[in-house]
N, C-alpha and C. Protein backbone atom coordinates (compact mmCIF):
# COMPACT_ATOMS: atom_id res chain seq x y z
N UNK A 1 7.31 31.19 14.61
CA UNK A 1 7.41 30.64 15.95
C UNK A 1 7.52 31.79 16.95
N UNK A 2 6.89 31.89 17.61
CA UNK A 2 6.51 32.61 19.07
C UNK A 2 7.81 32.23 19.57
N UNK A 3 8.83 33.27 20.36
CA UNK A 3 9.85 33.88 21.50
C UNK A 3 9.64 32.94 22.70
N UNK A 4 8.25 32.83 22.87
CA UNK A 4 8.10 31.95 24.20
C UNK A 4 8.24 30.64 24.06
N UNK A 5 7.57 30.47 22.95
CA UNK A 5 7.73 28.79 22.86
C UNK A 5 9.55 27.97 22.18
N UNK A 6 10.70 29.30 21.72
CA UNK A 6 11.75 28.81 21.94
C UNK A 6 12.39 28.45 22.87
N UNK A 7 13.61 27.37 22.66
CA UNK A 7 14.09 26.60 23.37
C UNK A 7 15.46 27.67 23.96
N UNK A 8 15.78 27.29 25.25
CA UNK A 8 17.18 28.37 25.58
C UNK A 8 18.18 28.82 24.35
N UNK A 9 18.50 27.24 24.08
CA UNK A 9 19.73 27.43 22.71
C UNK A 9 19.30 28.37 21.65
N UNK A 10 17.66 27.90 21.38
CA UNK A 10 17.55 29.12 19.91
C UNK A 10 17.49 30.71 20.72
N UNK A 11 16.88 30.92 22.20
CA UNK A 11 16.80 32.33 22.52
C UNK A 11 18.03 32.64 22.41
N UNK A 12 19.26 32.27 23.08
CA UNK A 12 20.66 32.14 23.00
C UNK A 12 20.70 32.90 21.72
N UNK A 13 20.54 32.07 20.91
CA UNK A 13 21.10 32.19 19.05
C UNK A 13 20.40 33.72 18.42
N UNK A 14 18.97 33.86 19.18
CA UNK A 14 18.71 35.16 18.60
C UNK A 14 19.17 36.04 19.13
N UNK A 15 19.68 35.91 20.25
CA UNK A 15 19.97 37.36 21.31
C UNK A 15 21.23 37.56 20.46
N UNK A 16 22.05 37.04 20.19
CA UNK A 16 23.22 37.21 19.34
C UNK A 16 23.14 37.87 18.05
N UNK A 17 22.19 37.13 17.22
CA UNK A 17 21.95 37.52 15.96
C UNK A 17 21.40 39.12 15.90
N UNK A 18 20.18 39.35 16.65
CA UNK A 18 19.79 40.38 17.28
C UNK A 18 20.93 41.50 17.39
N UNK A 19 21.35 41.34 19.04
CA UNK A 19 22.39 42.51 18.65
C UNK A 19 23.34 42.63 17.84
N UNK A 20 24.06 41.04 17.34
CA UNK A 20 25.42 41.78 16.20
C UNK A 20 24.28 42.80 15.14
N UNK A 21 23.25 42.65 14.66
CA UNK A 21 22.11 43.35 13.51
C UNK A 21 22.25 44.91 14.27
N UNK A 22 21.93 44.99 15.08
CA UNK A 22 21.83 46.01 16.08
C UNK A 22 23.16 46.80 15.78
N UNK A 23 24.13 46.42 16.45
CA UNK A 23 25.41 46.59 16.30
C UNK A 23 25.76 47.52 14.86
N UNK A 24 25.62 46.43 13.98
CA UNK A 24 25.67 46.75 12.41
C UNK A 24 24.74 48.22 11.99
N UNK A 25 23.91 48.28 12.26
CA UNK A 25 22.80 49.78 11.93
C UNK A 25 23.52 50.68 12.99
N UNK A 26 23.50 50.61 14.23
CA UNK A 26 23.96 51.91 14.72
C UNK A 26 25.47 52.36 14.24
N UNK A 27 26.35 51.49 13.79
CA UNK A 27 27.73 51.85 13.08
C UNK A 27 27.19 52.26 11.68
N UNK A 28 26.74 51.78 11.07
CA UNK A 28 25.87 52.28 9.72
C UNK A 28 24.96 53.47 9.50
N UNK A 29 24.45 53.78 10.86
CA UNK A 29 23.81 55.05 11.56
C UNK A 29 25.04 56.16 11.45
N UNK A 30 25.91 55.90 12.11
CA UNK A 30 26.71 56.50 12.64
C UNK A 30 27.78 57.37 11.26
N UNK A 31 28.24 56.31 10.40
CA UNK A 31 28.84 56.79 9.78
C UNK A 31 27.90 57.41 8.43
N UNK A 32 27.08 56.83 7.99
CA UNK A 32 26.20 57.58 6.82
C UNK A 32 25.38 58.58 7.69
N UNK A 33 24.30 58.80 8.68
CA UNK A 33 23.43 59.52 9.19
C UNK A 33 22.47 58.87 9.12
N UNK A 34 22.14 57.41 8.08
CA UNK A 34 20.69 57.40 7.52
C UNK A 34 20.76 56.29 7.42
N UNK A 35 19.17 55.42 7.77
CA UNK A 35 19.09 54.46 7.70
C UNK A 35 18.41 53.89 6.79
N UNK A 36 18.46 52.71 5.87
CA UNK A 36 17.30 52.20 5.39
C UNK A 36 16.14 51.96 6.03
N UNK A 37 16.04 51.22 7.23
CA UNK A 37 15.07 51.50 8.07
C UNK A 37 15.06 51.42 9.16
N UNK A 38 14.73 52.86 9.69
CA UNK A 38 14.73 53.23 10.79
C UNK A 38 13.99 52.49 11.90
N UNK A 39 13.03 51.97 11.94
CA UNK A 39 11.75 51.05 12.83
C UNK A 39 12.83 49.95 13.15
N UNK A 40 13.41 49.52 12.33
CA UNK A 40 14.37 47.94 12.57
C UNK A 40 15.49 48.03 13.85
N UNK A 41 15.76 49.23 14.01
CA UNK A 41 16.43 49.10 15.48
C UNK A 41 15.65 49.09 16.58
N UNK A 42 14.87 49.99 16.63
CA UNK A 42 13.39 49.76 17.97
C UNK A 42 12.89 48.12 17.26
N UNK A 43 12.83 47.68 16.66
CA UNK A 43 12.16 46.27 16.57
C UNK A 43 13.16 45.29 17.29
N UNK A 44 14.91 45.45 16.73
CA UNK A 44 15.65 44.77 17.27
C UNK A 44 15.74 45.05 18.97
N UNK A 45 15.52 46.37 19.23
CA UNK A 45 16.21 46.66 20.79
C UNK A 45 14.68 46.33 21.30
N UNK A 46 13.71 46.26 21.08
CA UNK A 46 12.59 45.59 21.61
C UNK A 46 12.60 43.60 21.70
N UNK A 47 13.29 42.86 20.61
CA UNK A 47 13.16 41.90 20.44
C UNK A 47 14.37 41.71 21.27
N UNK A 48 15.88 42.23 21.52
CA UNK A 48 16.55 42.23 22.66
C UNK A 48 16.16 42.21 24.11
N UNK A 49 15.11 43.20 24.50
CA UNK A 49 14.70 43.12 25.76
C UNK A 49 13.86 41.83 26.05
N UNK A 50 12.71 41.68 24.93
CA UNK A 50 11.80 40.51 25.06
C UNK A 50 13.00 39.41 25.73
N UNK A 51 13.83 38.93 24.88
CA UNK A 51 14.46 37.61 24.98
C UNK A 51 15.37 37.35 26.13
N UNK A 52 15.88 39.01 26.65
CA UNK A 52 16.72 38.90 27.78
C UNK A 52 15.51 38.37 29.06
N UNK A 53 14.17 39.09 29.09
CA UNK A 53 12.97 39.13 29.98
C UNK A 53 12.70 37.54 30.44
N UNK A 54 12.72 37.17 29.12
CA UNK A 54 12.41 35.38 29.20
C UNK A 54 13.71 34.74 29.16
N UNK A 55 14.80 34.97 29.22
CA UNK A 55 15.56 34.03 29.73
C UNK A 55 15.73 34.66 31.59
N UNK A 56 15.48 35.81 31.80
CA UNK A 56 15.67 35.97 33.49
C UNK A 56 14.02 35.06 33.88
N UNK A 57 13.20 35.43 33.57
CA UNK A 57 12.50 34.53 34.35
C UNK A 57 12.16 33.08 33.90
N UNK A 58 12.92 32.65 33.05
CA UNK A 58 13.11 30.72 33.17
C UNK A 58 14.31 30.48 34.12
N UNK A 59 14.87 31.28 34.37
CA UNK A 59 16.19 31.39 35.07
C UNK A 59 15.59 30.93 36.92
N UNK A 60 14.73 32.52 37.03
CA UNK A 60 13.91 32.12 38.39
C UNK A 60 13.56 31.54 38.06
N UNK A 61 12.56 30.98 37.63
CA UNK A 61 11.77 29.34 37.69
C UNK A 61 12.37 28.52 38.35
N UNK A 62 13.57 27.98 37.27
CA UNK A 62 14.86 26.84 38.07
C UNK A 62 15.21 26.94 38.99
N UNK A 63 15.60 28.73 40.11
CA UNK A 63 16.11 28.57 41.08
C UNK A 63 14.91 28.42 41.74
N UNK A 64 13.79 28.79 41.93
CA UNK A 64 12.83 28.42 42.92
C UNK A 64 12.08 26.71 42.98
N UNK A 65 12.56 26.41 41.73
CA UNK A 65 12.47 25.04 41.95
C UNK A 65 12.99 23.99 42.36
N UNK A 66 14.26 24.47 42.65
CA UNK A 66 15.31 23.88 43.55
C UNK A 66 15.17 23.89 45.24
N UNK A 67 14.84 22.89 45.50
CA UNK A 67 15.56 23.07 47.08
C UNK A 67 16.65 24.05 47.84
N UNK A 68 15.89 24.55 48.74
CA UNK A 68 16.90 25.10 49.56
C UNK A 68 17.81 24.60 51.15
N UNK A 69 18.91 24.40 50.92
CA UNK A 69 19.48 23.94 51.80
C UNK A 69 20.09 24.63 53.28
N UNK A 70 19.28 24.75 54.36
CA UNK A 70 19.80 25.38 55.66
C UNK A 70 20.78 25.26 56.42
N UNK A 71 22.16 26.10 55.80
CA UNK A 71 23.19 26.05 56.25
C UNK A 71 23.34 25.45 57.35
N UNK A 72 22.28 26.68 58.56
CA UNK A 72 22.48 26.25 59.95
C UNK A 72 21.84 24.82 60.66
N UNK A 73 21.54 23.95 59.97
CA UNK A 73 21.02 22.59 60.19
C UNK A 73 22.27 21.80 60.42
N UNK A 74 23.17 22.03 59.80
CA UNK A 74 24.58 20.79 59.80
C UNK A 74 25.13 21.81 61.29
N UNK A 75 25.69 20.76 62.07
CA UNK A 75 26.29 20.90 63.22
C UNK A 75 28.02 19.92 62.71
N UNK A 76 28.62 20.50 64.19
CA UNK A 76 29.70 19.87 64.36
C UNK A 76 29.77 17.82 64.14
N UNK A 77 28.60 17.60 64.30
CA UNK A 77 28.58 15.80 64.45
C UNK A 77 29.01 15.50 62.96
N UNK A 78 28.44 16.51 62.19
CA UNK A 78 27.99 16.58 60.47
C UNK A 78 29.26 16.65 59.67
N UNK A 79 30.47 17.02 60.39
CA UNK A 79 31.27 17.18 59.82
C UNK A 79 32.28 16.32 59.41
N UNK A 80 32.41 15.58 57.67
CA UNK A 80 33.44 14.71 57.86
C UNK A 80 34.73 15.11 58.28
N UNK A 81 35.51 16.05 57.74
CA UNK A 81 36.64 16.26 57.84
C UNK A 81 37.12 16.78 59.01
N UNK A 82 38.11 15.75 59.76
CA UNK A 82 38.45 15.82 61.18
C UNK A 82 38.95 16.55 61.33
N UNK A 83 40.05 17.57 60.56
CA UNK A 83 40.61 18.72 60.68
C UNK A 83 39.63 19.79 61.08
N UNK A 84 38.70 20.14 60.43
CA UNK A 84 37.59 20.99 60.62
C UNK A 84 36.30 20.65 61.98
N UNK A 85 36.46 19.56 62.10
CA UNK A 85 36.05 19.11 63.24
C UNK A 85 36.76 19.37 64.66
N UNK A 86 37.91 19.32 64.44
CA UNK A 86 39.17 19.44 65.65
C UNK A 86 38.83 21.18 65.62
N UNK A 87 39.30 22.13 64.69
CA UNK A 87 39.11 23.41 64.55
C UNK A 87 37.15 24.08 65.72
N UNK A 88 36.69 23.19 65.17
CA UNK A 88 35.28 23.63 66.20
C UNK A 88 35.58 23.19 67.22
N UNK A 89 35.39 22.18 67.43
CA UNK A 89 36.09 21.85 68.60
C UNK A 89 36.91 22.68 69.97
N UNK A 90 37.94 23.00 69.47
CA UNK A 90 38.80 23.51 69.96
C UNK A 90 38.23 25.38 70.23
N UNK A 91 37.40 25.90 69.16
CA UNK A 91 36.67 27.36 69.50
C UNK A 91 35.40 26.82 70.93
N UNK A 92 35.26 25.77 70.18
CA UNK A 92 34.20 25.37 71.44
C UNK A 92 34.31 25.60 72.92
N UNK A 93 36.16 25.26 73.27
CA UNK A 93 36.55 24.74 74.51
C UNK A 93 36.97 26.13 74.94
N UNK A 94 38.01 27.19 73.91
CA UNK A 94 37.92 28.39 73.98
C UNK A 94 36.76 29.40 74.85
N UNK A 95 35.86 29.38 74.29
CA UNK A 95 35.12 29.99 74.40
C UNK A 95 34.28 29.33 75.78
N UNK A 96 33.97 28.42 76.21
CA UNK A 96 33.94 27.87 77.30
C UNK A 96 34.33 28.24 78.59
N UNK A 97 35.50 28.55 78.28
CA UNK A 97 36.86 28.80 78.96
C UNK A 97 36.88 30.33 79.63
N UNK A 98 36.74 31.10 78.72
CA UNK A 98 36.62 32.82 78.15
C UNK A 98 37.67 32.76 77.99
N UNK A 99 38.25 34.02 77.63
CA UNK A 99 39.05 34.60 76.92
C UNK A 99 40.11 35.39 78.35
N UNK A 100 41.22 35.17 78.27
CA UNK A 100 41.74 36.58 79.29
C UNK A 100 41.54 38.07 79.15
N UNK A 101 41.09 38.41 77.78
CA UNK A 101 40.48 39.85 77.98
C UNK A 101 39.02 40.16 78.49
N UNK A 102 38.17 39.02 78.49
CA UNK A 102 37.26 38.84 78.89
C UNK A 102 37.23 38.96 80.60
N UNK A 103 38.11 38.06 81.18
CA UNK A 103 38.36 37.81 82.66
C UNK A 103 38.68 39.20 83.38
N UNK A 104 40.01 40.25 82.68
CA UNK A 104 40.29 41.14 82.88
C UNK A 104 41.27 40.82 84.54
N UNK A 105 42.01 42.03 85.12
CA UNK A 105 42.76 41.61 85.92
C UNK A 105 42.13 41.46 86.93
N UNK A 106 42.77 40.50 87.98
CA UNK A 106 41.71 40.38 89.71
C UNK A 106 42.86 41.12 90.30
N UNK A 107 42.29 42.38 91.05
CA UNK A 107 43.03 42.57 92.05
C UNK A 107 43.32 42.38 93.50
């Protein structure tokens, strides 16, 4: 079975299997010097990258297939919660108003 045509859960399951294997040879590397076979870590750290590659772009897929929602579309009318409504509100009237550092002194 072809990498591409697995399902998330099995890419999931190999990326795991993959590096603990991985894992296992470079400690096995490490402490003997020598490997039975050497090619099997470039196969694993190649079959690691493949699977990380295709789960980032099924990843984009989903987010670009999603709707995007424009924050700045919801206004004050939009808002249920009257607390947060009172809060705009009230910057609204502020600012309306100015500020006394704004005004500065009249002499």
């Amino acid at each position: 079975m072809k990498v591409h045509d697995m399902s998330d859960k099995d890419l999931a399951t190999l990326l795991i299997k993959s590096r603990k294997e991985l894992v296992g040879l470079r400690f096995s590397y490490a402490s003997a010097r020598s490997l039975p076979s050497p090619a099997r870590v470039r196969l694993l750290r190649r079959n690691v990258a493949r699977v990380l590659t295709i789960q980032i772009e099924r990843n984009r897929k989903k987010l670009l297939d999603e709707p995007i929602e424009n924050p700045l579309e919801k206004s004050s009318k939009d808002t249920k919660d009257p607390k947060e409504k009172a809060k705009k509100d009230s910057l609204k009237d502020s600012a309306s108003k100015g500020s006394i550092l704004a005004k500065g002194k009249k002499k």
